[in-house]
C-alpha atoms as a PDB file:
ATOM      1  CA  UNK A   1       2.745 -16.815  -2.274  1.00  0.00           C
ATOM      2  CA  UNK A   2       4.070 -13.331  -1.901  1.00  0.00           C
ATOM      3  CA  UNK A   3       4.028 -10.901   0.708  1.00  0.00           C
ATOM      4  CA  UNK A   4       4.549  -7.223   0.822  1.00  0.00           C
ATOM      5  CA  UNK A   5       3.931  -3.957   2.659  1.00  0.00           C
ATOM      6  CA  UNK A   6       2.152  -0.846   1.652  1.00  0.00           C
ATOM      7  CA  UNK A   7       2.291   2.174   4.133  1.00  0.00           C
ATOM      8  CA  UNK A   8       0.591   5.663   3.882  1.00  0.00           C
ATOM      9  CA  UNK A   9       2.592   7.817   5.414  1.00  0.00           C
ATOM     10  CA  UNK A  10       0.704  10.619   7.001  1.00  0.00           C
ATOM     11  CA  UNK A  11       1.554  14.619   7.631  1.00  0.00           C
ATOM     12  CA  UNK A  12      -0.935  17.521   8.495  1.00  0.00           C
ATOM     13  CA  UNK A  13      -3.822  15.520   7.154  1.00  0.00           C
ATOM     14  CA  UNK A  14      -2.280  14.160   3.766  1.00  0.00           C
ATOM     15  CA  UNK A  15      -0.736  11.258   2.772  1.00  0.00           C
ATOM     16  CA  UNK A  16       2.480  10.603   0.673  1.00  0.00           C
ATOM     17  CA  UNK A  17       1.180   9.009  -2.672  1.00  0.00           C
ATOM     18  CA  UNK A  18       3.119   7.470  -5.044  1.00  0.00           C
ATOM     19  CA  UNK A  19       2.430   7.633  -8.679  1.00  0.00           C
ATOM     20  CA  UNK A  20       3.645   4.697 -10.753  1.00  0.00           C
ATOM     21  CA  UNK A  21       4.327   5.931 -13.961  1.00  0.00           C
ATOM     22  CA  UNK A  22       8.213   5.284 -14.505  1.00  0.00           C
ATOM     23  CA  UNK A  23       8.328   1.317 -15.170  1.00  0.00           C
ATOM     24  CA  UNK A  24       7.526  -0.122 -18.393  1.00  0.00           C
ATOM     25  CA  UNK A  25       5.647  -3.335 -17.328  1.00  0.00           C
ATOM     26  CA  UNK A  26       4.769  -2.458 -14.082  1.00  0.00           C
ATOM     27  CA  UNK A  27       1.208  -3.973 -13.176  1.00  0.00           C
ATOM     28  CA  UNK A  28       0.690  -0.729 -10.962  1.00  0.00           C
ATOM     29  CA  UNK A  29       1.767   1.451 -13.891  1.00  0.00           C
ATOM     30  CA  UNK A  30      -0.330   4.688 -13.707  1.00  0.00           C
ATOM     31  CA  UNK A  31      -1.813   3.958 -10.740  1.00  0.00           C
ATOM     32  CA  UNK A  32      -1.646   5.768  -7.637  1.00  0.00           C
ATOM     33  CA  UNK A  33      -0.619   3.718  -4.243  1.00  0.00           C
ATOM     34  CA  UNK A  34       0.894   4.259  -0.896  1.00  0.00           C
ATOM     35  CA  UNK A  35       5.016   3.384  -0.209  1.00  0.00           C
ATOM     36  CA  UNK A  36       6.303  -0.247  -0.309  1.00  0.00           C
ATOM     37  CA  UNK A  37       7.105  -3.662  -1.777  1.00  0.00           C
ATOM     38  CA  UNK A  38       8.262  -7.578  -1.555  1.00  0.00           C
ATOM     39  CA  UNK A  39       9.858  -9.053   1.164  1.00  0.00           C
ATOM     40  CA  UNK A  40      13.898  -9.928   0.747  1.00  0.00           C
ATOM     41  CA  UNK A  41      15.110 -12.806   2.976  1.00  0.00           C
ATOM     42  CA  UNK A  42      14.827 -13.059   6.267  1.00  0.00           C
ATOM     43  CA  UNK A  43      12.600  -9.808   6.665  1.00  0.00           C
ATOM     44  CA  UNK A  44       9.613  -9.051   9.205  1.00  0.00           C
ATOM     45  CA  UNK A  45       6.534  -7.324   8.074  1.00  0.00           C
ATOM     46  CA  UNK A  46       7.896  -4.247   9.937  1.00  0.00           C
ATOM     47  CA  UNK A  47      11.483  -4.492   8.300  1.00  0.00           C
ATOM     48  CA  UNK A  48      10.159  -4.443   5.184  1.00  0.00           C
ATOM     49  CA  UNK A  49       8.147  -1.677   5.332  1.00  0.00           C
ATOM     50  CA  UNK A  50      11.261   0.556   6.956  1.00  0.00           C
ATOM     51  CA  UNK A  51      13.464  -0.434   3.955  1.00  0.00           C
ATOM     52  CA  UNK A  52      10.999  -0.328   1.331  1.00  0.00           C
ATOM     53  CA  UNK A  53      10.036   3.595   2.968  1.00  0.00           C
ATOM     54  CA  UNK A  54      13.833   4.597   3.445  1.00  0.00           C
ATOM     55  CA  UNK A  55      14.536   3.284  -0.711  1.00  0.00           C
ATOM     56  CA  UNK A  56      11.338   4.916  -1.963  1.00  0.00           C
ATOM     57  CA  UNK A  57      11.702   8.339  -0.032  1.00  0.00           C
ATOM     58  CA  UNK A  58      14.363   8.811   1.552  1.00  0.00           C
ATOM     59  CA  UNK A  59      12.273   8.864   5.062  1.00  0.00           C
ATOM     60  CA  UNK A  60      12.647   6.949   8.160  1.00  0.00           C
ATOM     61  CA  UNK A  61       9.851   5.659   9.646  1.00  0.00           C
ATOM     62  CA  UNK A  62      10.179   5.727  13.354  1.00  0.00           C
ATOM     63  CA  UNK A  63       7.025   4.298  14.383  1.00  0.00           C
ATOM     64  CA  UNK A  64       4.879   2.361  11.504  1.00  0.00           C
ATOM     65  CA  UNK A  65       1.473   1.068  12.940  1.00  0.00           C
ATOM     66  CA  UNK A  66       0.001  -2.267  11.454  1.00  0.00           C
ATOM     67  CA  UNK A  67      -3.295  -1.650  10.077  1.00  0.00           C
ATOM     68  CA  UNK A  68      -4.339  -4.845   8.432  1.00  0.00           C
ATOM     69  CA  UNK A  69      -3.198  -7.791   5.844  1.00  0.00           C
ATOM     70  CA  UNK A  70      -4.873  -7.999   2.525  1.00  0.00           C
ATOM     71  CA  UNK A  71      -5.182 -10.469   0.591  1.00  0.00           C
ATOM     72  CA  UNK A  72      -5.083 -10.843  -3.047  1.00  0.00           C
ATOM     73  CA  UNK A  73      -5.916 -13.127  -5.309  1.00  0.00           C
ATOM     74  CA  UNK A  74      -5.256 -12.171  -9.062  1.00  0.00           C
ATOM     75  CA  UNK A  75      -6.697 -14.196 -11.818  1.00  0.00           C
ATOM     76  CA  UNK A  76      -5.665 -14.069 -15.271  1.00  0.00           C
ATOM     77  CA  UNK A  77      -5.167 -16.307 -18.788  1.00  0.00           C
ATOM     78  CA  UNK A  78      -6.392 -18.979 -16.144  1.00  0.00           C
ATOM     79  CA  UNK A  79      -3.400 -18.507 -13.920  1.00  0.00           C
ATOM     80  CA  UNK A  80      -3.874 -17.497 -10.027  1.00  0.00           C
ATOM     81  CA  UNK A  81      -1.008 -15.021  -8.270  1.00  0.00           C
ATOM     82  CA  UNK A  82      -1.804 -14.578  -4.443  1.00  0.00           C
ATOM     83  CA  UNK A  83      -0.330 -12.188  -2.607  1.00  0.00           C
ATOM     84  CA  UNK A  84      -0.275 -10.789   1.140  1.00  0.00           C
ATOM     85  CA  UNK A  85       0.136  -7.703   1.788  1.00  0.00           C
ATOM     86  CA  UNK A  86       1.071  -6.447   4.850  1.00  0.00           C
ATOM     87  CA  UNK A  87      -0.728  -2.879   5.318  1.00  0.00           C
ATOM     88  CA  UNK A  88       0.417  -0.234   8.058  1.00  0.00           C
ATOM     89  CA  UNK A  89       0.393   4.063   8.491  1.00  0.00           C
ATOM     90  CA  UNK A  90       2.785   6.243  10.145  1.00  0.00           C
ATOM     91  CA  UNK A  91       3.043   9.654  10.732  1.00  0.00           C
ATOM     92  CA  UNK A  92       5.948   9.325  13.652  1.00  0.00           C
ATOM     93  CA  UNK A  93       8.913   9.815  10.646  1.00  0.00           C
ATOM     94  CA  UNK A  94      12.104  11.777  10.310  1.00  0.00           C
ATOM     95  CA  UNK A  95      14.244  12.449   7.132  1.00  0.00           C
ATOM     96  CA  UNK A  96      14.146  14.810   4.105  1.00  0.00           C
ATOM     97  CA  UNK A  97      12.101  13.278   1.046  1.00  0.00           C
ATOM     98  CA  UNK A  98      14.090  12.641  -1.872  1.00  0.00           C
ATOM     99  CA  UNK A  99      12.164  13.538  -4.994  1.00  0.00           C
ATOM    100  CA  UNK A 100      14.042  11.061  -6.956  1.00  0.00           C
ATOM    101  CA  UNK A 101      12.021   7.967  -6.497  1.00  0.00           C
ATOM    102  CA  UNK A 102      12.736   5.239  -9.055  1.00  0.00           C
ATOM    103  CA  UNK A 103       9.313   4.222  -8.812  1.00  0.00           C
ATOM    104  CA  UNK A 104       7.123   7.063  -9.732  1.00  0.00           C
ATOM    105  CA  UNK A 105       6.591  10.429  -8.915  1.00  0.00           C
ATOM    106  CA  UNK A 106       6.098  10.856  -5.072  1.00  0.00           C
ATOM    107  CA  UNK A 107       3.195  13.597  -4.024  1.00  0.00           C
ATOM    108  CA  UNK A 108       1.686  14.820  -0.435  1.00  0.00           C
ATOM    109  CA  UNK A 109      -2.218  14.365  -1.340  1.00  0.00           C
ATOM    110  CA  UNK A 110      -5.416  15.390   1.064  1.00  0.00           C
ATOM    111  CA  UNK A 111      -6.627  12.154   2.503  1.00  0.00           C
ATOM    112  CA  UNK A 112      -9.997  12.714   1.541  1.00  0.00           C
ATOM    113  CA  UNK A 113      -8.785  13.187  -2.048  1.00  0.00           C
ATOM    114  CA  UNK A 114      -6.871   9.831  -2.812  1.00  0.00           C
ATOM    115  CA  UNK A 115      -9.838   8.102  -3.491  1.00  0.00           C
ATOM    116  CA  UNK A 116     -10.417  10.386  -6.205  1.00  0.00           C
ATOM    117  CA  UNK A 117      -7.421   9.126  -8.012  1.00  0.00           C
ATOM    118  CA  UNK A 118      -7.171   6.192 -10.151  1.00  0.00           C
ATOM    119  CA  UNK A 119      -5.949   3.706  -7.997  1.00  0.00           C
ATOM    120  CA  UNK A 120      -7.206  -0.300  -7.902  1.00  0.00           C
ATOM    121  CA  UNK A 121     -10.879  -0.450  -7.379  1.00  0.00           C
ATOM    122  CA  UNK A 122     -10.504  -2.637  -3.963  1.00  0.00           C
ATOM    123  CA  UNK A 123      -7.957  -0.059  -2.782  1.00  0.00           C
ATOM    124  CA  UNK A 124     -11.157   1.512  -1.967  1.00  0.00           C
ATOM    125  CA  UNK A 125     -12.286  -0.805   0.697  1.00  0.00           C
ATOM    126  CA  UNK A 126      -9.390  -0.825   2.691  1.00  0.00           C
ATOM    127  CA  UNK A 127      -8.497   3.243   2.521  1.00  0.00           C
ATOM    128  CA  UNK A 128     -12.224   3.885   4.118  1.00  0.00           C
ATOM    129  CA  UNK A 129     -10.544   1.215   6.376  1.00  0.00           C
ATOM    130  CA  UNK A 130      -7.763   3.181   7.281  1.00  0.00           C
ATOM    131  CA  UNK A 131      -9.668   6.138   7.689  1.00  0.00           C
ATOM    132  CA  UNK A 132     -11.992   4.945  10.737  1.00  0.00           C
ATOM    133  CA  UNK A 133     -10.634   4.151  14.053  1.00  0.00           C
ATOM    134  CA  UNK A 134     -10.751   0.382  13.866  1.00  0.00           C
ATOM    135  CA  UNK A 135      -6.888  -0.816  14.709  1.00  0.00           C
ATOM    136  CA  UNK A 136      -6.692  -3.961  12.830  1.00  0.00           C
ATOM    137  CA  UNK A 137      -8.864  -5.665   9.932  1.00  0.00           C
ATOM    138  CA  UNK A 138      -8.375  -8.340   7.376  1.00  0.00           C
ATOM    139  CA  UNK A 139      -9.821  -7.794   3.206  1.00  0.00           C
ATOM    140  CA  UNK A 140      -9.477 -10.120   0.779  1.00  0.00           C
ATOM    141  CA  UNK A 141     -10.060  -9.200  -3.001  1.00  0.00           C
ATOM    142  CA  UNK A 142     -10.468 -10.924  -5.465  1.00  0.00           C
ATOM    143  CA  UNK A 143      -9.369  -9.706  -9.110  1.00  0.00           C
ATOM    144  CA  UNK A 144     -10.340 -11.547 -12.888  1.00  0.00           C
ATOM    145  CA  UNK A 145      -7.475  -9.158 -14.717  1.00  0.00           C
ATOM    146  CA  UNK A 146      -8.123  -5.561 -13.599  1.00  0.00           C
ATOM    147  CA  UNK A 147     -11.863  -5.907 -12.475  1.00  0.00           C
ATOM    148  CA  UNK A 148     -12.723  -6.817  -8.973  1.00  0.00           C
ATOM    149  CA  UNK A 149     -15.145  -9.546  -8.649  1.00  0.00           C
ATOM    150  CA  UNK A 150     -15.590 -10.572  -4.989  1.00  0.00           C
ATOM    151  CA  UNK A 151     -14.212  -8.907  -1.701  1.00  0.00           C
ATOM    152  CA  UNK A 152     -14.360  -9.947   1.906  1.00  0.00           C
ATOM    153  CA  UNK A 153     -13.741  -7.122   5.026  1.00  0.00           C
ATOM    154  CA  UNK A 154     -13.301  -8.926   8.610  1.00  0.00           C
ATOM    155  CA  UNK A 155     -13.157  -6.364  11.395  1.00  0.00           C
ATOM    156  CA  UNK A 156     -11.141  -7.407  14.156  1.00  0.00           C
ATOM    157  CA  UNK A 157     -11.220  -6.470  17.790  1.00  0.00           C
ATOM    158  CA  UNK A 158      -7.228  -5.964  18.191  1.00  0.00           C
END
C-alpha cells in the first residue's frame, strides 16, 4: 500500500493548483490537483508534505493542518492499487514560488473555481470537505479505471 500527501495551499482566498501536464505517463496527466507525493523512508505524514511543498514550489510550509486521509482503491485490467493519502491545507507559509515546477504548471486559482477544473471526479467530495469547517474526516473512493464507482465520507468529531 502507498501513502502520500496532497496539500492546498491557501492565500487571499485561492489555492495553489498544480496542473499536471509535463510527464509522459503520469496517471494525473492533465489533471488539476493540489501540492504533494509518496512517502521516502522513514517520513511522517507531516514531513512529507513539507518536502514534497518545498520540491514542488519552492515554499515552506510553516504550519500544514491535517484535514483528512483518503483512501483509494484503483481497479484496473483486474489488478487493485490502494493508496492513502494523507490530505492537509496551509496558509501559514513563507518562501518565493518558483515557477519551475517539474511537475506541471503551478497556478493561484479562486477556491470556488477549482471544482470547475478537470480534476478526478471524487476530488469533488473531499474539496467541499475542505471547504466547511469540519477539522478532520475520512473518504474512501473507489475507482474501475478513471470512473468512480462507490465512495464513502466519515465525518469525524476531532
Amino acid at each position: 500500500m502507498r501513502n502520500s500527501t496532497l496539500c492546498y495551499i491557501e492565500r487571499g482566498g485561492r489555492w495553489l493548483m498544480l496542473h499536471r501536464v509535463k510527464k509522459e505517463n503520469d496517471m494525473n496527466r492533465d489533471k488539476w490537483l493540489g501540492i504533494g507525493g509518496g512517502f521516502e523512508e522513514g517520513e511522517s505524514p507531516y514531513d512529507c508534505v513539507v518536502r514534497e511543498a518545498r520540491e514542488e514550489t519552492g515554499l515552506r510550509l510553516n504550519n500544514p493542518e491535517y484535514r483528512g486521509l483518503v483512501t483509494f482503491v484503483m481497479r484496473e485490467g483486474g489488478k487493485t492499487v490502494t493508496e492513502l493519502m494523507h490530505l492537509f491545507t496551509c496558509a501559514d507559509f513563507s518562501g518565493e514560488l518558483n515557477p519551475d515546477c517539474d511537475e506541471g504548471v503551478l497556478e493561484w486559482v479562486e477556491i470556488e473555481d477549482v471544482e470547475k477544473l478537470p480534476i478526478w471526479e471524487g476530488d469533488r467530495i473531499f474539496l467541499g470537505l475542505l471547504r466547511t469547517e469540519r477539522r478532520f474526516f475520512t473518504v474512501k473512493l473507489e475507482y474501475e479505471g478513471n470512473i468512480l464507482v462507490k465512495s464513502e465520507v466519515r465525518l469525524t468529531g476531532i
